[in-house]
N, C-alpha and C. Protein backbone atom coordinates (compact mmCIF):
# COMPACT_ATOMS: atom_id res chain seq x y z
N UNK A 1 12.53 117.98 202.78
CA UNK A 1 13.73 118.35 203.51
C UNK A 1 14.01 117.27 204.55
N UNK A 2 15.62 117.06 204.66
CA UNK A 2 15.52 115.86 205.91
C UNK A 2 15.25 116.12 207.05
N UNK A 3 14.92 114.88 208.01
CA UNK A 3 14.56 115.48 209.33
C UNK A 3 16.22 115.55 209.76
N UNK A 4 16.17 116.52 211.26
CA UNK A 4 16.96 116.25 212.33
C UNK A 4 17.04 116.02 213.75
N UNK A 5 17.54 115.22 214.20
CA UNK A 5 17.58 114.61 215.24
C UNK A 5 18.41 115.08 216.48
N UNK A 6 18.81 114.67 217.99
CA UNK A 6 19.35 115.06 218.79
C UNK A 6 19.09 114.39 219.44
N UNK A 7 20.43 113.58 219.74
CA UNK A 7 20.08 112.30 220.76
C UNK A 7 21.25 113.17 222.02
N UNK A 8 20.41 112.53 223.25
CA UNK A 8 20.91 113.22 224.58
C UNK A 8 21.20 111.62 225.45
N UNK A 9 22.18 112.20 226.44
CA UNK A 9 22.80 111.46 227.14
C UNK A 9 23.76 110.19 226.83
N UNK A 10 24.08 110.10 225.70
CA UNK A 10 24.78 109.03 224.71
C UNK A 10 26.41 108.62 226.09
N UNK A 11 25.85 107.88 226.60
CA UNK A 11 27.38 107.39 227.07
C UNK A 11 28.44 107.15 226.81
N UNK A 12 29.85 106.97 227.67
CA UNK A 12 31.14 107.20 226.66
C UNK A 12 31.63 106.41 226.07
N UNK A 13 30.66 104.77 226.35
CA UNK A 13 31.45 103.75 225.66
C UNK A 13 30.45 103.85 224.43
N UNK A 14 29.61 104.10 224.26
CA UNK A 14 28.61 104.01 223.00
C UNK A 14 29.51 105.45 222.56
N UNK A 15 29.66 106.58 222.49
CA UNK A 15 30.04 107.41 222.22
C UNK A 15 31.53 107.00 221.55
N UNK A 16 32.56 106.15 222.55
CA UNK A 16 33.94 106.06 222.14
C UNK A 16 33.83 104.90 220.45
N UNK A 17 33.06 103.67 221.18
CA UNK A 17 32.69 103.38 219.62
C UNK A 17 32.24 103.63 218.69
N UNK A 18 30.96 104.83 218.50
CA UNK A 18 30.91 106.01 217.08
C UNK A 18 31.89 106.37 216.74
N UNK A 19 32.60 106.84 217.92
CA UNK A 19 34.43 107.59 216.81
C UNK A 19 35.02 106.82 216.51
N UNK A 20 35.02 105.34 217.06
CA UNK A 20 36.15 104.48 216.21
C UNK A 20 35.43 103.80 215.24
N UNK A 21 34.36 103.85 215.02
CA UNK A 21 33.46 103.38 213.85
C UNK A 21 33.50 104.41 212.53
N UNK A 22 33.16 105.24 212.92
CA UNK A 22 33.43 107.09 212.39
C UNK A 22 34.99 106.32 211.87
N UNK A 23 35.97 106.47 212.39
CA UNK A 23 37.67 106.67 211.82
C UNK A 23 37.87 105.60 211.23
N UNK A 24 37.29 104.36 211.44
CA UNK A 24 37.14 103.10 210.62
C UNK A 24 36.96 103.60 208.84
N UNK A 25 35.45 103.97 209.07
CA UNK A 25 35.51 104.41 208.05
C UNK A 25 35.45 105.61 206.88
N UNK A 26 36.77 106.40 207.91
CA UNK A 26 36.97 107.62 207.29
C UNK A 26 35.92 108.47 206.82
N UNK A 27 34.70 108.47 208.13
CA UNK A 27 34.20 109.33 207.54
C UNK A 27 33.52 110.41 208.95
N UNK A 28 32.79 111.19 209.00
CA UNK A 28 32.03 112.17 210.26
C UNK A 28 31.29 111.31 210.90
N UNK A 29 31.62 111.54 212.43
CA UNK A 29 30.30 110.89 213.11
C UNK A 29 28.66 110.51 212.90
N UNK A 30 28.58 112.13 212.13
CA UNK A 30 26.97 112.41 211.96
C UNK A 30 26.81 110.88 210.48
N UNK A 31 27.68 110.82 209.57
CA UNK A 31 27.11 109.71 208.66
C UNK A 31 27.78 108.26 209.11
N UNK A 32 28.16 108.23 210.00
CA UNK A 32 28.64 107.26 210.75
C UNK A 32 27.31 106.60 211.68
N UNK A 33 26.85 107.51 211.99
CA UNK A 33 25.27 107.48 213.17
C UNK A 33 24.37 106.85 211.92
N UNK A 34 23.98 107.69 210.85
CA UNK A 34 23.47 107.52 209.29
C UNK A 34 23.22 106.38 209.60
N UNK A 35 24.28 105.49 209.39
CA UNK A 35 24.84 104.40 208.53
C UNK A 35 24.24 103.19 209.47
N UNK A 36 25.11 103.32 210.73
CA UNK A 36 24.44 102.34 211.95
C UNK A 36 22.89 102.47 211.77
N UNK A 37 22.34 103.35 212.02
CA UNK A 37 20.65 103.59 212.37
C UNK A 37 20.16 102.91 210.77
N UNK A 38 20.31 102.94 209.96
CA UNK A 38 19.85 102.25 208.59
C UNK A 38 20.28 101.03 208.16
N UNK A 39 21.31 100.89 208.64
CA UNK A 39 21.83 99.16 208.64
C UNK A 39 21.07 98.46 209.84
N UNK A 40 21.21 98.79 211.06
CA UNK A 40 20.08 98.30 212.33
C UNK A 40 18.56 98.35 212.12
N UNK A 41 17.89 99.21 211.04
CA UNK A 41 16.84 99.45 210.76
C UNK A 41 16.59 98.54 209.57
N UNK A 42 17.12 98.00 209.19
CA UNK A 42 17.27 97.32 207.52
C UNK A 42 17.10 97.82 206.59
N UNK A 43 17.04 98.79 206.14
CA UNK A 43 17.40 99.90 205.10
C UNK A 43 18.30 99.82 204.50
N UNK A 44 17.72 99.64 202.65
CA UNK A 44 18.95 99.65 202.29
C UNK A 44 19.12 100.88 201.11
N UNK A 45 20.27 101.59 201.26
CA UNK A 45 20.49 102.70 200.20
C UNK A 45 21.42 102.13 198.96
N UNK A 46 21.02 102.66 197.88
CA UNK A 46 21.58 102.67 197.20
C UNK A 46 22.89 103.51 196.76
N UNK A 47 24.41 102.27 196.63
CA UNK A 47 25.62 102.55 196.74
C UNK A 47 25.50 104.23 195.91
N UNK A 48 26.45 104.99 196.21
CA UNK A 48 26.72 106.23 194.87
C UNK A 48 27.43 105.54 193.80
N UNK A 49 27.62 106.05 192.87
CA UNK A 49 28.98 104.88 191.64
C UNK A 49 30.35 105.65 192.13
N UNK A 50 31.05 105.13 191.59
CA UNK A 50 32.64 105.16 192.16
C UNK A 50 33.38 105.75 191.17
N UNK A 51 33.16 106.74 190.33
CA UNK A 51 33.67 107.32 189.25
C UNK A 51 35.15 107.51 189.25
N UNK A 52 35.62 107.42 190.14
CA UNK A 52 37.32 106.98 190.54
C UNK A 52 37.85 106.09 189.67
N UNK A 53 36.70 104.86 190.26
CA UNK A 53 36.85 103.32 189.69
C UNK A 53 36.52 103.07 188.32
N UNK A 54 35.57 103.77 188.15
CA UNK A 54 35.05 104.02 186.91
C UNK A 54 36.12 104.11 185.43
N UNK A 55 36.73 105.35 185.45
CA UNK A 55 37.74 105.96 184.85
C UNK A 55 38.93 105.76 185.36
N UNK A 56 39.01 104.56 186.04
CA UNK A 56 40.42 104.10 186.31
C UNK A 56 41.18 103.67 185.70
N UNK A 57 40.41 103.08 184.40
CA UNK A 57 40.91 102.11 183.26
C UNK A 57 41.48 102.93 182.36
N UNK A 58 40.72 103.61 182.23
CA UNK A 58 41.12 105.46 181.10
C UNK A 58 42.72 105.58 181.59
N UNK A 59 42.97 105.39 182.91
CA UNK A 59 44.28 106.75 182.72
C UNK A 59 46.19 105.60 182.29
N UNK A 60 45.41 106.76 181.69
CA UNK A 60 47.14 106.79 180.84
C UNK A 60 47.33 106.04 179.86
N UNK A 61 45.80 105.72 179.07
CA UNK A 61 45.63 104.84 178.04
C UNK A 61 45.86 106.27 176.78
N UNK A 62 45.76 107.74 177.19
CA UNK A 62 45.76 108.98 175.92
C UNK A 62 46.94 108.63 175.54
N UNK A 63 46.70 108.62 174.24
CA UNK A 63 48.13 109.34 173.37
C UNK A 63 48.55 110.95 173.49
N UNK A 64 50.08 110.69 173.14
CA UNK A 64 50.49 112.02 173.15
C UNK A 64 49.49 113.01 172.31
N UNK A 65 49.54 112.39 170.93
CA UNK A 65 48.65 113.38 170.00
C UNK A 65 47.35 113.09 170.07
N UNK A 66 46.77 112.34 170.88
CA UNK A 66 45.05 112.36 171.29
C UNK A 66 45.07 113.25 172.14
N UNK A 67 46.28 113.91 173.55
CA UNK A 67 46.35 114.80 174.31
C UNK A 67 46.31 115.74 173.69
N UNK A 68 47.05 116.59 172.81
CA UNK A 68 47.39 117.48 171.88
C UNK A 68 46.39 117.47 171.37
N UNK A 69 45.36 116.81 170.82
CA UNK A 69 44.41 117.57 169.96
C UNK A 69 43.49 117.40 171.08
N UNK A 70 43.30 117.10 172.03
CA UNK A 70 42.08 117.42 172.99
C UNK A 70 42.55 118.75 173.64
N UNK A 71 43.51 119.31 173.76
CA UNK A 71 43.87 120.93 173.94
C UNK A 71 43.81 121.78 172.89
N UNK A 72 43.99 121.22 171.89
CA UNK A 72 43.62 121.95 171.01
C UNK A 72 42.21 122.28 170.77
N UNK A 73 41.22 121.50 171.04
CA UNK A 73 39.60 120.92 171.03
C UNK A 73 39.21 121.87 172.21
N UNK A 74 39.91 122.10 173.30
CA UNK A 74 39.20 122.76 173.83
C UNK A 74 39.90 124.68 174.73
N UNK A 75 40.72 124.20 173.73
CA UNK A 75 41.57 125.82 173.96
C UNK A 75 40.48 127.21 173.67
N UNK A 76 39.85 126.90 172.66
CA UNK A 76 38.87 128.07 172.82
C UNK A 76 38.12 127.91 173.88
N UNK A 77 37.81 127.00 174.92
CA UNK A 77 36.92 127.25 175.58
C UNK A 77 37.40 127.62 176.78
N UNK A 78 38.59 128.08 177.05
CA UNK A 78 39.34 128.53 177.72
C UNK A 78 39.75 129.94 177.69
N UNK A 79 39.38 130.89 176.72
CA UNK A 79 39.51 132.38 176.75
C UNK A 79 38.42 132.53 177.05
N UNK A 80 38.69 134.16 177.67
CA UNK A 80 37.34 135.05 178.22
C UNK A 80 37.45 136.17 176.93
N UNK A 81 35.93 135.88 176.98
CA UNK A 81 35.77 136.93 175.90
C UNK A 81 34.73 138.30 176.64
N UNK A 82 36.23 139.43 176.35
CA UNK A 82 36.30 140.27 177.14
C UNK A 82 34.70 140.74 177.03
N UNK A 83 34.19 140.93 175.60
CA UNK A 83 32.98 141.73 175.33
C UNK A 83 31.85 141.07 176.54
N UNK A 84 31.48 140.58 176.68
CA UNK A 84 30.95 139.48 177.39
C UNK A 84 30.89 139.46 179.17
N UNK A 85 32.25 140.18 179.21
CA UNK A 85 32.20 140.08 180.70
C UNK A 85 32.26 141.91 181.08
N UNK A 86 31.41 142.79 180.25
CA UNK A 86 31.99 144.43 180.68
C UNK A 86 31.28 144.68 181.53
């Protein structure tokens, strides 16, 4: 389980630059703190993948009738089968 921490007395200019570090990069203070303390520590994590980026190339390469039969492909798996849920 991870540890947790609680840092006290954090002043307001160290404090005002977490939040503009934080809004930099769109993300919460708490992985904003993360990020500094493991980059200053030399730690390095491994990126997540970018599955955005990934399947970016995919869109809008379907055909109409590759769409159409992938609804068709998965239209049964889309009813509830009543027996199943009594």
């Amino acid at each position: 389980m991870p540890a947790a921490i609680t840092l006290h007395d954090i002043d307001d200019d160290l404090y005002a630059a977490l939040r503009e570090n934080a809004a930099r990069a769109g993300t919460s203070l708490n992985r904003a703190a993360k990020a500094l303390l493991a980059s200053a520590l030399g730690l390095v994590h491994r990126k997540r993948p970018d599955h955005v980026a990934e399947f970016a190339a995919l869109a809008g390469t379907i055909t109409a009738e590759d769409a159409a039969a992938l609804r068709r492909a998965v239209a049964a798996q889309r009813t509830i089968d009543k027996e199943l849920w009594k």
